[in-house]
Protein backbone atom coordinates (compact mmCIF):
# COMPACT_ATOMS: atom_id res chain seq x y z
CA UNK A 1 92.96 -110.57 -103.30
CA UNK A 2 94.24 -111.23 -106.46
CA UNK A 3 96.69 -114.21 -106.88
CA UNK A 4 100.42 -113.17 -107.37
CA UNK A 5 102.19 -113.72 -110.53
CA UNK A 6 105.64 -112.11 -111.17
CA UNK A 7 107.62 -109.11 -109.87
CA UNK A 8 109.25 -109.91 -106.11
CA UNK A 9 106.99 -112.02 -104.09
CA UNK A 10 107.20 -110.24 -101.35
CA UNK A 11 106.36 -106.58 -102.64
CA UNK A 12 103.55 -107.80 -104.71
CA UNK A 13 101.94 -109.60 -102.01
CA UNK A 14 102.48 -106.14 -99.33
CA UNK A 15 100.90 -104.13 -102.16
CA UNK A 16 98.17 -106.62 -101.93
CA UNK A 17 97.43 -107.13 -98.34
CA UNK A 18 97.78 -103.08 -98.14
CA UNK A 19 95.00 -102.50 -100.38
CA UNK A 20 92.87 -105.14 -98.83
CA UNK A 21 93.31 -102.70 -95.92
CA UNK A 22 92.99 -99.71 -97.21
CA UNK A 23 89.74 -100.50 -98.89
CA UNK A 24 88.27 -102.10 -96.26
CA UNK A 25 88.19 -105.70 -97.26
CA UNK A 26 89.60 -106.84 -94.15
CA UNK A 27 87.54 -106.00 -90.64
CA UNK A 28 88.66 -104.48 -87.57
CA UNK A 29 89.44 -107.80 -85.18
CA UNK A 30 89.82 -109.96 -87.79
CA UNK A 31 92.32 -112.88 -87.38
CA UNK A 32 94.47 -113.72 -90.51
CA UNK A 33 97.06 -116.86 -90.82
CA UNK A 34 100.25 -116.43 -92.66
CA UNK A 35 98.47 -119.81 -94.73
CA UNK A 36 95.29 -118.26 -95.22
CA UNK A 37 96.87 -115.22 -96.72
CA UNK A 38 99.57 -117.28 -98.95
CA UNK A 39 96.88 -119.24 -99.98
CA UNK A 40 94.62 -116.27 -101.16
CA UNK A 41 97.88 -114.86 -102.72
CA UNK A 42 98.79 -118.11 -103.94
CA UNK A 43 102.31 -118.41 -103.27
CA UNK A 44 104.60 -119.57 -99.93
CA UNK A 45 103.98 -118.55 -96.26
CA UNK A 46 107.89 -116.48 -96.73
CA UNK A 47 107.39 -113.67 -98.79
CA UNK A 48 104.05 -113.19 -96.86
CA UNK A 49 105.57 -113.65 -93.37
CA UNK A 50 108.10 -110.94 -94.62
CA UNK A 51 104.88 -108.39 -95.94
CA UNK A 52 103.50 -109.12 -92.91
CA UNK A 53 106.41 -108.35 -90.81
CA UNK A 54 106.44 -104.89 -92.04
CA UNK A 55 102.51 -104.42 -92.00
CA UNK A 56 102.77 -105.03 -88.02
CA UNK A 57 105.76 -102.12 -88.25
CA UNK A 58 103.26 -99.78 -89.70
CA UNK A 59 100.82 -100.46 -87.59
CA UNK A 60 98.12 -101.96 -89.73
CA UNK A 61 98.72 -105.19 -88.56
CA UNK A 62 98.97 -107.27 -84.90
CA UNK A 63 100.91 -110.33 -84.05
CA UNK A 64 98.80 -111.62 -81.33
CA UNK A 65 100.59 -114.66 -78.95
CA UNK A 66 98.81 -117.42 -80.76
CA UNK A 67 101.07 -117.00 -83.93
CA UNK A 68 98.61 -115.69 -85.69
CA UNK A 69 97.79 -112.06 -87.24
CA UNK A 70 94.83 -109.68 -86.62
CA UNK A 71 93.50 -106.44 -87.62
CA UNK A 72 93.73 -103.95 -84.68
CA UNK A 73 90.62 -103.00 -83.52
CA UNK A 74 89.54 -98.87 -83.33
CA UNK A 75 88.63 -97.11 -80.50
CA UNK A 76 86.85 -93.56 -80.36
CA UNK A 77 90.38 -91.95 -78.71
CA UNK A 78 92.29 -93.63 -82.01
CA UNK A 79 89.41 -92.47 -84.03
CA UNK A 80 89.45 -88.87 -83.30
CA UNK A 81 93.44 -88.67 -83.24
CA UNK A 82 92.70 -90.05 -87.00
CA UNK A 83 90.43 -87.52 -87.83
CA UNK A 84 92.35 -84.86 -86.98
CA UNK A 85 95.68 -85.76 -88.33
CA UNK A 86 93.64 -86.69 -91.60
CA UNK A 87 92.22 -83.36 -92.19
CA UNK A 88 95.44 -82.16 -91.60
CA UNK A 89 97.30 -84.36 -94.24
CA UNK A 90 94.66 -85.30 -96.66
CA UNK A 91 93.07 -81.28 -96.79
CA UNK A 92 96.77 -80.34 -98.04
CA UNK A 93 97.05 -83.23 -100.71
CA UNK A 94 93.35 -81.84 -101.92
CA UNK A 95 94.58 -78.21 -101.52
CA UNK A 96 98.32 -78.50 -104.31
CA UNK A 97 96.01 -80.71 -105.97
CA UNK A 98 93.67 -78.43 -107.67
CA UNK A 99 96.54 -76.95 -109.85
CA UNK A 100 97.91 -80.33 -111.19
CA UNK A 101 94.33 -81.74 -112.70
CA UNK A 102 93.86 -81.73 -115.96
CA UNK A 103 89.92 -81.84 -117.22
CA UNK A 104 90.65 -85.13 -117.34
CA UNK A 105 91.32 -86.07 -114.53
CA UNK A 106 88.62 -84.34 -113.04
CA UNK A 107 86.34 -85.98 -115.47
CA UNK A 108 88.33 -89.55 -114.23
CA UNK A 109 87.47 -88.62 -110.62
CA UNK A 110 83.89 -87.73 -111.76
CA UNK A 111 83.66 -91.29 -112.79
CA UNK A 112 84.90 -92.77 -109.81
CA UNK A 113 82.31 -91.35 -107.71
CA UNK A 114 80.14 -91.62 -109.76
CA UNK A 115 80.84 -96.06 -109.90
CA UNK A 116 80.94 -95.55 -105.60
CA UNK A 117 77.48 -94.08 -106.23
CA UNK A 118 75.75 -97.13 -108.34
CA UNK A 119 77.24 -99.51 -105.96
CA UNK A 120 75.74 -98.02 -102.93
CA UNK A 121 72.70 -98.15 -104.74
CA UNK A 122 73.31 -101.96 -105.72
CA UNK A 123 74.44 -103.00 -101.79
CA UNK A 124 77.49 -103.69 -103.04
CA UNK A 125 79.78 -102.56 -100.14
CA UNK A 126 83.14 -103.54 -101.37
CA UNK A 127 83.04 -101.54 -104.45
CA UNK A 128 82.00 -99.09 -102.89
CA UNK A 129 84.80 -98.87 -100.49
CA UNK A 130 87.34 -99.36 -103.34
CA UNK A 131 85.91 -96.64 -105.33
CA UNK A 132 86.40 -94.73 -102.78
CA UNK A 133 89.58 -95.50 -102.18
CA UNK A 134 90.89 -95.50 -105.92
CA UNK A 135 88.53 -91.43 -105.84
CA UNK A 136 90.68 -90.28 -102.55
CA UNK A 137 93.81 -91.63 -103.76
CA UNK A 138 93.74 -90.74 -107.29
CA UNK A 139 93.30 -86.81 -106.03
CA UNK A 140 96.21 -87.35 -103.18
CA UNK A 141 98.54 -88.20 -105.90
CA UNK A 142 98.16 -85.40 -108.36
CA UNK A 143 99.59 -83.34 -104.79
CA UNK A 144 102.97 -84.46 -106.79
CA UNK A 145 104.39 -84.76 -103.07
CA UNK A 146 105.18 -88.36 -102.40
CA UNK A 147 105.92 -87.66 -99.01
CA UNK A 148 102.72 -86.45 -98.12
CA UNK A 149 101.15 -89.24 -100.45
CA UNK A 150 103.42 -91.74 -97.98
CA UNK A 151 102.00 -90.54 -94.85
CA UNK A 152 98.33 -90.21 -95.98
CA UNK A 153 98.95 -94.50 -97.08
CA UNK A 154 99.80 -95.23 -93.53
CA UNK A 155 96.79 -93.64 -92.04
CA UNK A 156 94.32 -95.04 -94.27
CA UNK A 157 96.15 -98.63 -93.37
CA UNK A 158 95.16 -98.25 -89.68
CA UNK A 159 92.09 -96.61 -91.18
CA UNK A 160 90.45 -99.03 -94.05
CA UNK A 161 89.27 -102.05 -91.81
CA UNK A 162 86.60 -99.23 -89.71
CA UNK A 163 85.12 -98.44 -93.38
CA UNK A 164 83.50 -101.76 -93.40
CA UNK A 165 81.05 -100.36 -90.62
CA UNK A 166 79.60 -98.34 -93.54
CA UNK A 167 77.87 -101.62 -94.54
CA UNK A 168 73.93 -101.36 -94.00
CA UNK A 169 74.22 -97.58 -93.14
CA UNK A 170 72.91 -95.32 -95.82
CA UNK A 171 72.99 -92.20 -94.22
CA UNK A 172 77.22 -92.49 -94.25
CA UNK A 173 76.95 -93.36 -98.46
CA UNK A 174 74.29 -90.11 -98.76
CA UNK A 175 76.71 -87.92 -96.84
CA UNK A 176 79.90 -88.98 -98.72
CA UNK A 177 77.88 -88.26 -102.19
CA UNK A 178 77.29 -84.84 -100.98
CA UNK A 179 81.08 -83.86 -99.68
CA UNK A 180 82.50 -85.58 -102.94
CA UNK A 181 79.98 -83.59 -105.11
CA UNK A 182 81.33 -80.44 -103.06
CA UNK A 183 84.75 -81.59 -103.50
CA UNK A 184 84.57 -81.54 -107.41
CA UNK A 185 82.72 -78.59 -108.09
CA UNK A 186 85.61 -76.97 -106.17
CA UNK A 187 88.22 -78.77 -108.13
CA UNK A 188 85.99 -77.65 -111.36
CA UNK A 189 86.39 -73.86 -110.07
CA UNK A 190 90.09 -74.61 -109.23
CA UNK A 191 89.63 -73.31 -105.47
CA UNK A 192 92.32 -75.08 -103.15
CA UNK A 193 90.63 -73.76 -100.63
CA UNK A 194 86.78 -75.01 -101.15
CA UNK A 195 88.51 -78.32 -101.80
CA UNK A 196 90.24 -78.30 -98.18
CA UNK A 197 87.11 -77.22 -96.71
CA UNK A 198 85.22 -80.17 -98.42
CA UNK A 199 87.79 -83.03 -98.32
CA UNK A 200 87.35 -81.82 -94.31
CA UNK A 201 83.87 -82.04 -94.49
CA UNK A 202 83.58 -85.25 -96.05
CA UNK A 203 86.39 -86.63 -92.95
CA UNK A 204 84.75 -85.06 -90.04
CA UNK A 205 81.37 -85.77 -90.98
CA UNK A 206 81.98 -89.71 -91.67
CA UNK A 207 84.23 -89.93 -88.08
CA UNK A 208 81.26 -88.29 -86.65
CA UNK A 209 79.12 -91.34 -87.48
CA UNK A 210 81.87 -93.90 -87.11
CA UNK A 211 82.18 -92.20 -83.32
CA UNK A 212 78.69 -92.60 -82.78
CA UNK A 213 78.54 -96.71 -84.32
CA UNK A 214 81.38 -97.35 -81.53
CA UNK A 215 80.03 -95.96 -78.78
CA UNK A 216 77.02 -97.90 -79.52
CA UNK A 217 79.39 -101.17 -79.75
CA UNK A 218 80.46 -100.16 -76.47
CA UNK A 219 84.28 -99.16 -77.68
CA UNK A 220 85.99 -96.76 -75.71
């Protein structure tokens, strides 16, 4: 995380601990203090305590009894009611946002995937969850509904910390490559519904695997 400089303390460092989650820099079970995380932020324990307070609200976040924080661990039940309330949300961002992108921003998402891409090639996990992240989000938005943009942020909170299980599994980088290459030739055609189809594929295909690493870690 990057250290905090101006705007309100306690916005900047929320936006900061949210995108650590979202992109998977923090892991499922991990145990955070409010010092460790005003330290990375560099600034006080208050304006974190206060980000934190409203992390644990969402749901991204769990006060355990020891005063400390952790990130809640997934099971395969919270898993699947992810996946399918995903789909639902995410395949409707992908769906009003084929009319809003300009060749330009097709050509920007092209990029993104295409940086996610070198990274998995170079081992370097974390970039290639934040590519990811910045590829997914940067198409939500041009949905021009901030509402649905809202709602899609939430789940990927309670979401980001099970991306890190990608790590050392190739098959899950090979198979996001192909449902993001399906996702932009749709977007290139302008077909809201071939983009639905593949924003679901590339969901259901990675909680597929995700399912299967759990069960193997013996999570119910």
């Amino acid at each position: 995380m990057a250290p905090v400089r101006r705007q309100t303390l306690h916005e900047t460092a929320y936006a900061e601990i949210r995108n650590a989650l979202t992109s998977g820099r923090m892991k499922m079970g991990e145990s955070l203090t409010l010092r460790s995380l005003a330290a990375a932020l560099g600034i006080s324990e208050t304006p974190v305590r206060e980000a934190v307070r409203r992390l644990v609200t969402e749901g991204a976040l769990e006060a355990v009894p020891n005063r400390s924080i952790s990130v809640p661990v997934m099971t395969r039940a919270k898993l699947e009611e992810q996946r399918q309330v995903r789909v639902t949300l995410e395949g409707l961002a992908a769906e009003l946002a084929v009319g809003n992108l300009s060749p330009a921003d097709i050509k920007h998402l092209a990029a993104l995937d295409g940086q996610m891409a070198a990274a998995g090639k170079a081992g370097d996990t974390e970039t290639v969850l934040a590519r990811n992240s910045d590829f997914h989000m940067t198409l939500y938005r041009a949905s021009r509904s901030e509402l649905l943009v809202d709602l899609i942020e939430i789940t990927w909170l309670r979401a980001g910390p099970l991306l890190t299980l990608v790590d050392g599994r190739p098959e899950m980088m090979k198979n996001a490559k192909s449902a993001h290459r399906n996702l932009l030739s749709a977007l290139r055609r302008r077909d809201p519904q071939a983009a639905r189809a593949a924003l679901a594929q590339d969901i259901n295909t990675a909680a597929e695997q995700l399912d299967a690493v759990l069960g193997d870690n013996g999570d119910g």
